[in-house]
N, C-alpha and C. Protein backbone atom coordinates (compact mmCIF):
# COMPACT_ATOMS: atom_id res chain seq x y z
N UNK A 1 -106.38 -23.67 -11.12
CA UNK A 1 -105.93 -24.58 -12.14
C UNK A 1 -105.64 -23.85 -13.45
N UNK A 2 -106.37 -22.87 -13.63
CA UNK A 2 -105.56 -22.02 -15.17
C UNK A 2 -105.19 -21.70 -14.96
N UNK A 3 -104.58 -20.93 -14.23
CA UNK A 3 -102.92 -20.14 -13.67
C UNK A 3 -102.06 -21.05 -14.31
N UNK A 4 -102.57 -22.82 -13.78
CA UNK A 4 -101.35 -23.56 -13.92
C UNK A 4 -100.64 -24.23 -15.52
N UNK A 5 -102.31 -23.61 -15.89
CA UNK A 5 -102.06 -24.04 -17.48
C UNK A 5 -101.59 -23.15 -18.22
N UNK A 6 -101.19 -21.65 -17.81
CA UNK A 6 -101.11 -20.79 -18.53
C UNK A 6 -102.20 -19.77 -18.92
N UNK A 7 -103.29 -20.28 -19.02
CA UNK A 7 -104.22 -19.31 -19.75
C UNK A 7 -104.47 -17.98 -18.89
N UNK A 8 -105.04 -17.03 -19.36
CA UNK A 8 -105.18 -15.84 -18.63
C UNK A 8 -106.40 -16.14 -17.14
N UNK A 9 -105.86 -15.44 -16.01
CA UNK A 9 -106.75 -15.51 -14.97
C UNK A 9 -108.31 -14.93 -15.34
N UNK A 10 -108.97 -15.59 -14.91
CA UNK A 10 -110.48 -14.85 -14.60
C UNK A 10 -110.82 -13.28 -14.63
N UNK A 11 -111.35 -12.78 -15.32
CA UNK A 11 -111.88 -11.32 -15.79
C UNK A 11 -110.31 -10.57 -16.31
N UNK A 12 -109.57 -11.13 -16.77
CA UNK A 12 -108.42 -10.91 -17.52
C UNK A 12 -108.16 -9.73 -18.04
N UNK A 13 -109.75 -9.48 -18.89
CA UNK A 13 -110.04 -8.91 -20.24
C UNK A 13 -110.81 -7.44 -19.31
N UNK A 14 -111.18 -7.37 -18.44
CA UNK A 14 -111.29 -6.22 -17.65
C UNK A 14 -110.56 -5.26 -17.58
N UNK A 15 -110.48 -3.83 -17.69
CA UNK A 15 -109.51 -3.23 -17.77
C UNK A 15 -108.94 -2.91 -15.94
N UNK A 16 -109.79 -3.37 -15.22
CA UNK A 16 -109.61 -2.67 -13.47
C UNK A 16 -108.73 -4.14 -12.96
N UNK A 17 -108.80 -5.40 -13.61
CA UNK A 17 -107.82 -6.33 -12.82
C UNK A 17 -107.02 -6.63 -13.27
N UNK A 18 -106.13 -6.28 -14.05
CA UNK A 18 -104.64 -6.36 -14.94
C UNK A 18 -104.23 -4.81 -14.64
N UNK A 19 -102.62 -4.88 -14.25
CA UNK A 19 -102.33 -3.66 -14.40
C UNK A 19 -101.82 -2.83 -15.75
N UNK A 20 -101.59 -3.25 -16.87
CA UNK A 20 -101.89 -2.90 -18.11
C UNK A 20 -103.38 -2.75 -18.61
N UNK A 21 -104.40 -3.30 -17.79
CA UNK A 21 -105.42 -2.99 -18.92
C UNK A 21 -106.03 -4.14 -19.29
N UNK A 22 -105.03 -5.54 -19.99
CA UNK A 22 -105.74 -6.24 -21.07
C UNK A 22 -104.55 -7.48 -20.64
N UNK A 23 -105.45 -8.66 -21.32
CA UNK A 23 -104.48 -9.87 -21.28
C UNK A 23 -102.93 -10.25 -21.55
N UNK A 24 -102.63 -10.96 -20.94
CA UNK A 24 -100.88 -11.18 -20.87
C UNK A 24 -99.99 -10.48 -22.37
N UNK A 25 -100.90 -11.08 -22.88
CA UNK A 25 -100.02 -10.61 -24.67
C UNK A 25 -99.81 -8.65 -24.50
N UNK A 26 -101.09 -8.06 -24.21
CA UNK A 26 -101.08 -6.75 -24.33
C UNK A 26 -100.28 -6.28 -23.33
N UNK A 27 -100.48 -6.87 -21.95
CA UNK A 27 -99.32 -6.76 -20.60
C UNK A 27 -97.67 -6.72 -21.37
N UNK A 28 -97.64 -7.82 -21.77
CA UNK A 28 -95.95 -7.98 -22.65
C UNK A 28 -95.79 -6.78 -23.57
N UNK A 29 -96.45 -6.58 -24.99
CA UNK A 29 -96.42 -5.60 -25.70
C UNK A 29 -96.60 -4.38 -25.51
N UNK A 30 -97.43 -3.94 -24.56
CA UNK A 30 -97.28 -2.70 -24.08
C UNK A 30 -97.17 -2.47 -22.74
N UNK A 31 -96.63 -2.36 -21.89
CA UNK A 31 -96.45 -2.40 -20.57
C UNK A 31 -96.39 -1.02 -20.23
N UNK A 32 -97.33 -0.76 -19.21
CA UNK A 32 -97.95 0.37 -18.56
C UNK A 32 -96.99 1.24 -18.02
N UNK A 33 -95.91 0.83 -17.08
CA UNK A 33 -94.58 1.24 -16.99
C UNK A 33 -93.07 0.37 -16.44
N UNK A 34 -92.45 1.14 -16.20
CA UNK A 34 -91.00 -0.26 -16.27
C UNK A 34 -90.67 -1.13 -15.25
N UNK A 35 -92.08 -1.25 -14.56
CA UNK A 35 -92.28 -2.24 -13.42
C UNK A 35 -92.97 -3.32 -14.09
N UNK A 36 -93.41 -2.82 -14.71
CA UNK A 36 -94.64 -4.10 -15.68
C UNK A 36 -93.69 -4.86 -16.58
N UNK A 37 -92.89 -3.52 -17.25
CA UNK A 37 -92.02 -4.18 -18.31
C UNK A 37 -91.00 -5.55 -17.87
N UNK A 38 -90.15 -5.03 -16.73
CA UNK A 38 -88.96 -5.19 -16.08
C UNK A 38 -89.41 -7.13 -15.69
N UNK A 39 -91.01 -6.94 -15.32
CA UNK A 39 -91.57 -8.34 -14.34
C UNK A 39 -91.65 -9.03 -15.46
N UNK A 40 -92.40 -9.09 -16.42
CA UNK A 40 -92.97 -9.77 -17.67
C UNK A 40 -91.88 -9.65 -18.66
N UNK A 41 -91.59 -11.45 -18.57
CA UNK A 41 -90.50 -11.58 -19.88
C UNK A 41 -89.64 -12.02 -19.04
N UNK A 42 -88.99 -13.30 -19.54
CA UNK A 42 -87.75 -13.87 -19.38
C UNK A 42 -86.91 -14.31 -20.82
N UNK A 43 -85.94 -13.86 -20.83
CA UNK A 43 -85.20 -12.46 -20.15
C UNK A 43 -85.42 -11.65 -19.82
N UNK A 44 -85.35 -10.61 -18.85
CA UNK A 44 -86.10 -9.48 -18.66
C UNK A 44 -85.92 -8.38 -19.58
N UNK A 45 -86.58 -7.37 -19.64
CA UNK A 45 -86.24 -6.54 -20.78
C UNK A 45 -84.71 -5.96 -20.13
N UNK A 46 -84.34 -5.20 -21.43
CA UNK A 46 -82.79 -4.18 -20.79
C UNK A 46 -83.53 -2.86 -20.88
N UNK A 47 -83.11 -2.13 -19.74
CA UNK A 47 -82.93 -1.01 -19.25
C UNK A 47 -81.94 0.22 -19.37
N UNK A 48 -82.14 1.13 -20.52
CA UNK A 48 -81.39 2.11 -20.62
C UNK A 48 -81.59 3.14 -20.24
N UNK A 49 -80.35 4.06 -19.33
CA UNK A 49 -80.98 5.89 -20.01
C UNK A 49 -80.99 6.35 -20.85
N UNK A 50 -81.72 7.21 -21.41
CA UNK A 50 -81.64 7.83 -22.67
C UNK A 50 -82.13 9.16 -22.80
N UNK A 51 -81.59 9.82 -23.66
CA UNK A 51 -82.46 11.14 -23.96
C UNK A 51 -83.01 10.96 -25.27
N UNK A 52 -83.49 12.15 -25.53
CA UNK A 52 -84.53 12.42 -27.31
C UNK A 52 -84.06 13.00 -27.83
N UNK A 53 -83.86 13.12 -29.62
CA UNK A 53 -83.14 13.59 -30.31
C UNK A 53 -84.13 13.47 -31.67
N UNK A 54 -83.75 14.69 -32.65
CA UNK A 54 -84.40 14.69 -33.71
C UNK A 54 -86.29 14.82 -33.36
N UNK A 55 -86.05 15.59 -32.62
CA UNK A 55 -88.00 15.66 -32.60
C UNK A 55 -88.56 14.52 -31.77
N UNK A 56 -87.78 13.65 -30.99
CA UNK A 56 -88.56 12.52 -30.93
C UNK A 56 -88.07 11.04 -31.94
N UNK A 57 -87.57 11.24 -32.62
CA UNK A 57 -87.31 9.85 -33.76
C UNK A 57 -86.46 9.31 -33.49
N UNK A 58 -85.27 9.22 -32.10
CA UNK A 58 -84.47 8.99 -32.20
C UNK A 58 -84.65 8.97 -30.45
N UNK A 59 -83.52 7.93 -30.08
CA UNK A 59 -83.81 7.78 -28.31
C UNK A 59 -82.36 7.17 -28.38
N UNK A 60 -81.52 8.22 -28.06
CA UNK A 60 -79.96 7.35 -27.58
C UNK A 60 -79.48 7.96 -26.51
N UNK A 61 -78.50 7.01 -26.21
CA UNK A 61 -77.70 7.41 -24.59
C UNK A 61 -76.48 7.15 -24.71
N UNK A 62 -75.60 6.43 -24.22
CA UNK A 62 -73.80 6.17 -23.87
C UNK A 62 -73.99 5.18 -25.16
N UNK A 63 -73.48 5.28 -26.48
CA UNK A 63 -72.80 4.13 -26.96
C UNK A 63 -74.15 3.60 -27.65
N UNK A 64 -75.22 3.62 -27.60
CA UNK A 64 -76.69 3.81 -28.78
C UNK A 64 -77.24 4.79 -28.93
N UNK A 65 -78.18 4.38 -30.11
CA UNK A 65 -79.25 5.10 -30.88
C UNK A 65 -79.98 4.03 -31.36
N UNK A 66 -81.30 4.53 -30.82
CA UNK A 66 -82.30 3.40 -31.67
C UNK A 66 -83.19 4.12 -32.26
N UNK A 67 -83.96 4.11 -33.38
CA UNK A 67 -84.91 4.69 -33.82
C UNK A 67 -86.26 4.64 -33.18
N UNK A 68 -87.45 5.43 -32.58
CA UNK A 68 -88.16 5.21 -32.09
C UNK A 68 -89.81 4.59 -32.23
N UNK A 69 -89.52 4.71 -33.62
CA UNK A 69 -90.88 4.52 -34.57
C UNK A 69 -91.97 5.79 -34.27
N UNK A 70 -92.78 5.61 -34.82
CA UNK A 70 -93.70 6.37 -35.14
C UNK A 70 -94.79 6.95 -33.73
N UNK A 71 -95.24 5.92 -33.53
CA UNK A 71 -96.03 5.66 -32.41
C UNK A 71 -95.50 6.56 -30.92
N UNK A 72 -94.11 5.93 -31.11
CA UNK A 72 -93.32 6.52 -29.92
C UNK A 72 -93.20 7.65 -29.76
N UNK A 73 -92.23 8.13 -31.18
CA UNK A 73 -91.59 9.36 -32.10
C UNK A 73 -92.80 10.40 -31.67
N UNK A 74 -93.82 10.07 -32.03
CA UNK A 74 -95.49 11.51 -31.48
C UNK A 74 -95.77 11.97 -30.10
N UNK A 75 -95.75 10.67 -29.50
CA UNK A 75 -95.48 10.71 -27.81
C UNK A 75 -94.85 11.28 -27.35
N UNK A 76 -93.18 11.00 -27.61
CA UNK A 76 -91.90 12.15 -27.53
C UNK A 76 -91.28 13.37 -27.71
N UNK A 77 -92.55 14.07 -28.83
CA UNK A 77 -91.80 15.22 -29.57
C UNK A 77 -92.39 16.19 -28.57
N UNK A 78 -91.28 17.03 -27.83
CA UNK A 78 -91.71 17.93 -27.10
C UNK A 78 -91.79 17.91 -26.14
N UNK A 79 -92.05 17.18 -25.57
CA UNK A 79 -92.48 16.40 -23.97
C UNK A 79 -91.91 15.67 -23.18
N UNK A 80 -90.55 14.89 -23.48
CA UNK A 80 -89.93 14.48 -22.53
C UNK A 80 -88.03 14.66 -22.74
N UNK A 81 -87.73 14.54 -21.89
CA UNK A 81 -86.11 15.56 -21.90
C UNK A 81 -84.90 14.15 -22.05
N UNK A 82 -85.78 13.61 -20.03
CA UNK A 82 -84.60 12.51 -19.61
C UNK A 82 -85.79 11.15 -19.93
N UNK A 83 -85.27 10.17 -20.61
CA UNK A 83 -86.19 8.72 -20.65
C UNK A 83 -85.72 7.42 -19.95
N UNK A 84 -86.16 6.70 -20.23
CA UNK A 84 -85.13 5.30 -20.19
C UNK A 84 -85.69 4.28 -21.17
N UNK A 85 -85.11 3.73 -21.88
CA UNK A 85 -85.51 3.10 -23.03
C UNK A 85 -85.19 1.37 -22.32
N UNK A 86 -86.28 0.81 -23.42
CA UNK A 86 -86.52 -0.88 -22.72
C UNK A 86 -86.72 -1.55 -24.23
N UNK A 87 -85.79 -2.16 -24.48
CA UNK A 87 -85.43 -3.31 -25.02
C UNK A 87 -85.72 -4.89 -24.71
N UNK A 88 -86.27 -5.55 -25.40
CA UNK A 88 -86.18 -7.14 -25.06
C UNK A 88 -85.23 -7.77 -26.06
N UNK A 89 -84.66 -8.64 -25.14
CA UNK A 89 -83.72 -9.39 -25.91
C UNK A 89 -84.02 -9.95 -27.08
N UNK A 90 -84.69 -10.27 -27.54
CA UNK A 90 -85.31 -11.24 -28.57
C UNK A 90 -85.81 -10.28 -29.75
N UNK A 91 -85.75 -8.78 -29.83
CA UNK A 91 -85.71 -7.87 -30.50
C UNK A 91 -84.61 -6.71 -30.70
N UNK A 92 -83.43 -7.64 -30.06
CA UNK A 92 -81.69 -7.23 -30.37
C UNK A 92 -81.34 -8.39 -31.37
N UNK A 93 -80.54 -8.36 -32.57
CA UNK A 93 -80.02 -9.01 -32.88
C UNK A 93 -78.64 -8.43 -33.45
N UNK A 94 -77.08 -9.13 -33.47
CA UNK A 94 -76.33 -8.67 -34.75
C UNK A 94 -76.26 -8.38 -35.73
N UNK A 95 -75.86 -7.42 -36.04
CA UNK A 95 -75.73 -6.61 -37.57
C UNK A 95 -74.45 -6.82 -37.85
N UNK A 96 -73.95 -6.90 -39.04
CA UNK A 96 -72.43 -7.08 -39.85
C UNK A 96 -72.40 -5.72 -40.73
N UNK A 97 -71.80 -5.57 -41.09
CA UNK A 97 -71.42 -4.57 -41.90
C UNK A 97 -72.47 -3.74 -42.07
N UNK A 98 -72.77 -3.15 -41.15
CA UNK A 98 -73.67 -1.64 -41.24
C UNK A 98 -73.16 -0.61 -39.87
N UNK A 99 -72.21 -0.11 -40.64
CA UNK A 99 -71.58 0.63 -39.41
C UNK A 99 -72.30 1.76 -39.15
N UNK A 100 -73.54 2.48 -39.88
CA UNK A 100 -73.62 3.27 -39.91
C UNK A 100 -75.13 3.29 -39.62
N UNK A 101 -75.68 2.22 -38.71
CA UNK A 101 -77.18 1.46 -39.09
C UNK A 101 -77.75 2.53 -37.76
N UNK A 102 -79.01 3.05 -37.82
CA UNK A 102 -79.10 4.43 -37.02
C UNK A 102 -79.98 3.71 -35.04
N UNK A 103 -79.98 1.86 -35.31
CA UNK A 103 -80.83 1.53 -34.42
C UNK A 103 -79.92 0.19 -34.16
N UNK A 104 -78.75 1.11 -33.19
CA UNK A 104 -77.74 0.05 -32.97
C UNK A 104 -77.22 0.41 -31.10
N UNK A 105 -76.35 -1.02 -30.40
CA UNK A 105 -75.65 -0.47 -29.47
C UNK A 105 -74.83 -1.15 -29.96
N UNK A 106 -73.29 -1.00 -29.31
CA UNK A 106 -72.43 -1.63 -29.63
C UNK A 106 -71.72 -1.89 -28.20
N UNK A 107 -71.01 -3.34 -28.27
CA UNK A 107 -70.22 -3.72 -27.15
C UNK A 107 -69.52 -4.83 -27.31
N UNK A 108 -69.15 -5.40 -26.10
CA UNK A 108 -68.34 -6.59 -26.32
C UNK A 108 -69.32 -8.13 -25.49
N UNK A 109 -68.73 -8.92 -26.43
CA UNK A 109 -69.75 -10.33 -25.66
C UNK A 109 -69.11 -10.84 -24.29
N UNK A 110 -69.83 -10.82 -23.20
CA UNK A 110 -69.11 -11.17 -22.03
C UNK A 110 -69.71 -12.79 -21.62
N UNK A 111 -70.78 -13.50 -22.54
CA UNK A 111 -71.36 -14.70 -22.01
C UNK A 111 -72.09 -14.75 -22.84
N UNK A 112 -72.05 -16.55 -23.89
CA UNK A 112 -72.67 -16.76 -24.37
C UNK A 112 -73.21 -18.29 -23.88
N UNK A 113 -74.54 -18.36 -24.05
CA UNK A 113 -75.53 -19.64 -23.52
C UNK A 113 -76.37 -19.77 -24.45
N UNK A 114 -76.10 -21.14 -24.73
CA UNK A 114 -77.12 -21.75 -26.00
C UNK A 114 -78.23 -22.19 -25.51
N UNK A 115 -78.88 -21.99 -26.35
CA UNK A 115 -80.50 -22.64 -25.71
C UNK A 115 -81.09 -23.37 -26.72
N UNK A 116 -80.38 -24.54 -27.42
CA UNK A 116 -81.21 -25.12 -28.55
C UNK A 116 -81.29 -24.56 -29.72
N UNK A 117 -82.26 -24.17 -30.22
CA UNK A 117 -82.10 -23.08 -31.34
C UNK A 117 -81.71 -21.69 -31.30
N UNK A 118 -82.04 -21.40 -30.29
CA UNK A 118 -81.66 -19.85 -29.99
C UNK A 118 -80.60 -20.21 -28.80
N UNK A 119 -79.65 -18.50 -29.09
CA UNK A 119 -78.64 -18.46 -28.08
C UNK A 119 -78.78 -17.27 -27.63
N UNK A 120 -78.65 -16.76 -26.21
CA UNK A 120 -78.23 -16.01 -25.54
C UNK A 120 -77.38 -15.34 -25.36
N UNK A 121 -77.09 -13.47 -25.28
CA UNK A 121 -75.50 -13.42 -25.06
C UNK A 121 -75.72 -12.33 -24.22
N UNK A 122 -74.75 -11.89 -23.36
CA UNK A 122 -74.78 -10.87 -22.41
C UNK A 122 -73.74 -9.79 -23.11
N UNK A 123 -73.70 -8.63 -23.63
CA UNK A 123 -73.07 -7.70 -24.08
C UNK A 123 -72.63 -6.44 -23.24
N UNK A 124 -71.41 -6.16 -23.04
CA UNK A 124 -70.97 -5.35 -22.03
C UNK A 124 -70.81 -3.94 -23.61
N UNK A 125 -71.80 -2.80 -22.74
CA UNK A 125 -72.06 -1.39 -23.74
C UNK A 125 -71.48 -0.62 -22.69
N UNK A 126 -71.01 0.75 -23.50
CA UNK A 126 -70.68 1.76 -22.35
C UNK A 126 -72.02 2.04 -21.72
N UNK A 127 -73.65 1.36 -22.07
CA UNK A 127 -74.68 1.92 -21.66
C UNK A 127 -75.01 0.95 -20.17
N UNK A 128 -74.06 -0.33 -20.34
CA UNK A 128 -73.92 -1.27 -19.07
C UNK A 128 -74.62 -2.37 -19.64
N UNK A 129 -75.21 -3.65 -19.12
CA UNK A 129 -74.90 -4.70 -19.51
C UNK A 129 -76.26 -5.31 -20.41
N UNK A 130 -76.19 -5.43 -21.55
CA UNK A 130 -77.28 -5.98 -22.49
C UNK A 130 -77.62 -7.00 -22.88
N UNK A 131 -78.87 -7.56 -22.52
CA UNK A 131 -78.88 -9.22 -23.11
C UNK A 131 -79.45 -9.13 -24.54
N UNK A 132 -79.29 -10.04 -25.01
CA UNK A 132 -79.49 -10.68 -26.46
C UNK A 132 -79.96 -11.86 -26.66
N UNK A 133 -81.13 -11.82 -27.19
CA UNK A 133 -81.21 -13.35 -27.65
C UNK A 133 -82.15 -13.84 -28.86
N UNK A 134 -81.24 -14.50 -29.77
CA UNK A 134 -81.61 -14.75 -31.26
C UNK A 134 -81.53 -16.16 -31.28
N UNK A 135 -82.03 -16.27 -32.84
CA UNK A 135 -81.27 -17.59 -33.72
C UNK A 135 -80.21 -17.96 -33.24
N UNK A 136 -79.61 -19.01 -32.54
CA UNK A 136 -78.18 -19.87 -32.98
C UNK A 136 -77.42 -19.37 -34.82
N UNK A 137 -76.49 -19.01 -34.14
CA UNK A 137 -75.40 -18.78 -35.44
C UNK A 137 -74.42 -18.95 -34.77
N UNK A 138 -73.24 -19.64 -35.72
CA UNK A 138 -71.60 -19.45 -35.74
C UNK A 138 -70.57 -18.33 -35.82
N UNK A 139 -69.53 -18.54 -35.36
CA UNK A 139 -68.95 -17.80 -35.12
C UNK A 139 -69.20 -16.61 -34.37
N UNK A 140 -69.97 -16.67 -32.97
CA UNK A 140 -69.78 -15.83 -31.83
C UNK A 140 -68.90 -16.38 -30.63
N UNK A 141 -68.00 -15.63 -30.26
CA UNK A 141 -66.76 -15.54 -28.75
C UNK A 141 -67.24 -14.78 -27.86
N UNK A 142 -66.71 -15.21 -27.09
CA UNK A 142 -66.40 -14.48 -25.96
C UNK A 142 -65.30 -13.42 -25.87
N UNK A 143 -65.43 -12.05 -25.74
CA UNK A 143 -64.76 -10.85 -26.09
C UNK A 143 -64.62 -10.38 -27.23
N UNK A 144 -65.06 -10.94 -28.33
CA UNK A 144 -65.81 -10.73 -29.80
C UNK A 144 -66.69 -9.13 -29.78
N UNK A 145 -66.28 -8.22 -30.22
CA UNK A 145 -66.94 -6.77 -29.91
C UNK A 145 -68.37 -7.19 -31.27
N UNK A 146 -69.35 -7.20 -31.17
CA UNK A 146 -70.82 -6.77 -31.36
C UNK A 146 -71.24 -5.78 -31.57
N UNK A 147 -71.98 -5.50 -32.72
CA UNK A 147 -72.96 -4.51 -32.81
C UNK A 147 -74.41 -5.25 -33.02
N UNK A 148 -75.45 -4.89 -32.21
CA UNK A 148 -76.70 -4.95 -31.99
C UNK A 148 -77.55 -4.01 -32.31
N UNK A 149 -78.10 -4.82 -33.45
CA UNK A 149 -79.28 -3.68 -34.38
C UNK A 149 -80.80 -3.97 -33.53
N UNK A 150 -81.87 -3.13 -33.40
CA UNK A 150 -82.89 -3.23 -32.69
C UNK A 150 -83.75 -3.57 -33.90
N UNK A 151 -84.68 -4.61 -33.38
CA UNK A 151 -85.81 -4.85 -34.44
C UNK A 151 -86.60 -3.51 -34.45
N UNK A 152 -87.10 -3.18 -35.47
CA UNK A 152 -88.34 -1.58 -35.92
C UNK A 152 -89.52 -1.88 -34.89
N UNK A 153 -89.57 -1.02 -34.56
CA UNK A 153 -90.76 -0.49 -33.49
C UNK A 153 -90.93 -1.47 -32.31
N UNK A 154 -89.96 -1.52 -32.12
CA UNK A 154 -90.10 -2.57 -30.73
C UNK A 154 -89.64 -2.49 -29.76
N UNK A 155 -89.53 -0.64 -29.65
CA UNK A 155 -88.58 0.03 -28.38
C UNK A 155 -89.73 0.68 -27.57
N UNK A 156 -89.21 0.32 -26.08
CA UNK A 156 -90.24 1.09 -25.24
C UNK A 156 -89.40 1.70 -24.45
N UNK A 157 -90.82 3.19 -24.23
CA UNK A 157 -90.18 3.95 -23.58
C UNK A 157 -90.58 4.49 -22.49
N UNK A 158 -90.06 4.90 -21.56
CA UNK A 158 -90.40 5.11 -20.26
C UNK A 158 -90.18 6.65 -19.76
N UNK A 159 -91.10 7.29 -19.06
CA UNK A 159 -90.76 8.49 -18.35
C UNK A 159 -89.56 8.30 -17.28
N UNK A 160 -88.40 8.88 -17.15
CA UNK A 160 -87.83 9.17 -16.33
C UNK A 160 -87.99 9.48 -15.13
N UNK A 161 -88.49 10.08 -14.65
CA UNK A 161 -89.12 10.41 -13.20
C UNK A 161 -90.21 9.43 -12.56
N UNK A 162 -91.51 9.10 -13.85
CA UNK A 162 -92.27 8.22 -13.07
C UNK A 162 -92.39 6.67 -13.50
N UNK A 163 -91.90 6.41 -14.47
CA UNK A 163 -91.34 5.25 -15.00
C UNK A 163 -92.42 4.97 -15.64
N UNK A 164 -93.54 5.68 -15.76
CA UNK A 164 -94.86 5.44 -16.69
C UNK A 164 -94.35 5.44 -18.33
N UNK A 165 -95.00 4.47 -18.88
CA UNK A 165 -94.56 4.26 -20.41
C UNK A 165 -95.08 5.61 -21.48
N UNK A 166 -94.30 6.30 -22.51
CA UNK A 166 -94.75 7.58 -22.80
C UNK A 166 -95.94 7.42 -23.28
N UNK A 167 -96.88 5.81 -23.92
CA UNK A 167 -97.40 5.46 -24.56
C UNK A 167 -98.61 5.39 -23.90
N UNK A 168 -98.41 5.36 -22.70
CA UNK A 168 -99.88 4.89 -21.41
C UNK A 168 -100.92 6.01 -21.74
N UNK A 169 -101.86 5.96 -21.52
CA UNK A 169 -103.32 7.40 -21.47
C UNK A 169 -103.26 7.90 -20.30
C-alpha cells in the first residue's frame, strides 16, 4: 500500500536496498549511473556524448557546451577523456539573445506539447534529439531553431565505458 501512495518503500533509507544509496529524491538527484538516471524521471533524462574541456569545467560534444559546475568540474579534471552527459528536461530552458552563453545546445523544435502550465518540446541538435520542458510561453513553432541554456549545476555525468556517474564513491 505505500508503493501505492508514493512514499518511499520500507528500509528506503538503507544504503544496501536502493541502488543509489538513499531515498527517491537522492535516487533522482544523484543517480549512481545512467541506468538509474535514464529509469527515474518522466521525461527521461537526455543522453549525450561528450568529452572534457578546460580542466574539467566544461563538458561539450556535436553542437553543445555546458558548464560543469564545481562538484563535477573536480571529478573530471584529469580522469576522464570520453563521457556522456545527462540532462533533464526541466533543467533545459530557452535563452534569447545570448549567443555567446557558455551552457547551451542549439537546434530546431520538432514537437511541441502543452501540459497546462508547462510545455514540452522535442529539439532536433546535431547531438540528436533533446527534450525540454519549462514554463508555458508564447511564441514557440514548430521548426523555430532554439537555443537551450542548461540550468547551473544540474548536469550529470557519466563514465563512458561503465556508465557509472563520475560523482559515485
Amino acid at each position: 500500500m505505500e508503493q501505492l501512495a508514493g512514499s518511499d518503500p520500507p528500509g528506503a533509507d538503507r544504503p544496501s536496498d536502493t541502488p543509489a544509496g538513499g531515498p527517491r529524491r537522492r535516487i533522482y538527484d544523484e543517480p549512481v549511473n545512467r541506468f538509474v538516471a535514464g529509469f527515474i524521471g518522466r521525461p527521461p533524462m537526455n543522453f549525450l556524448d561528450a568529452g572534457v574541456a578546460r580542466d574539467g569545467a566544461v563538458v561539450e560534444g556535436r553542437g553543445f557546451a555546458f558548464a560543469a559546475g564545481s562538484r563535477v568540474a573536480a571529478a573530471l579534471k584529469g580522469r576522464y577523456s570520453k563521457i556522456g552527459a545527462g540532462v533533464r528536461p526541466e533543467h533545459l530552458r530557452p535563452v534569447e539573445g545570448e549567443p555567446s552563453r557558455p551552457s547551451a545546445i542549439d537546434g530546431r523544435i520538432e514537437l511541441i506539447e502543452p501540459l497546462g502550465s508547462q510545455v514540452m518540446i522535442q529539439v532536433a541538435t546535431a547531438a540528436g534529439l533533446v527534450t525540454a520542458q519549462f514554463e508555458r510561453r508564447a511564441g514557440l513553432t514548430v521548426g523555430q531553431p532554439v537555443r537551450l541554456g542548461q540550468v547551473p549545476d544540474m548536469l550529470h555525468v557519466f563514465d563512458a565505458l561503465s556508465g557509472r556517474s563520475v560523482l559515485a564513491v
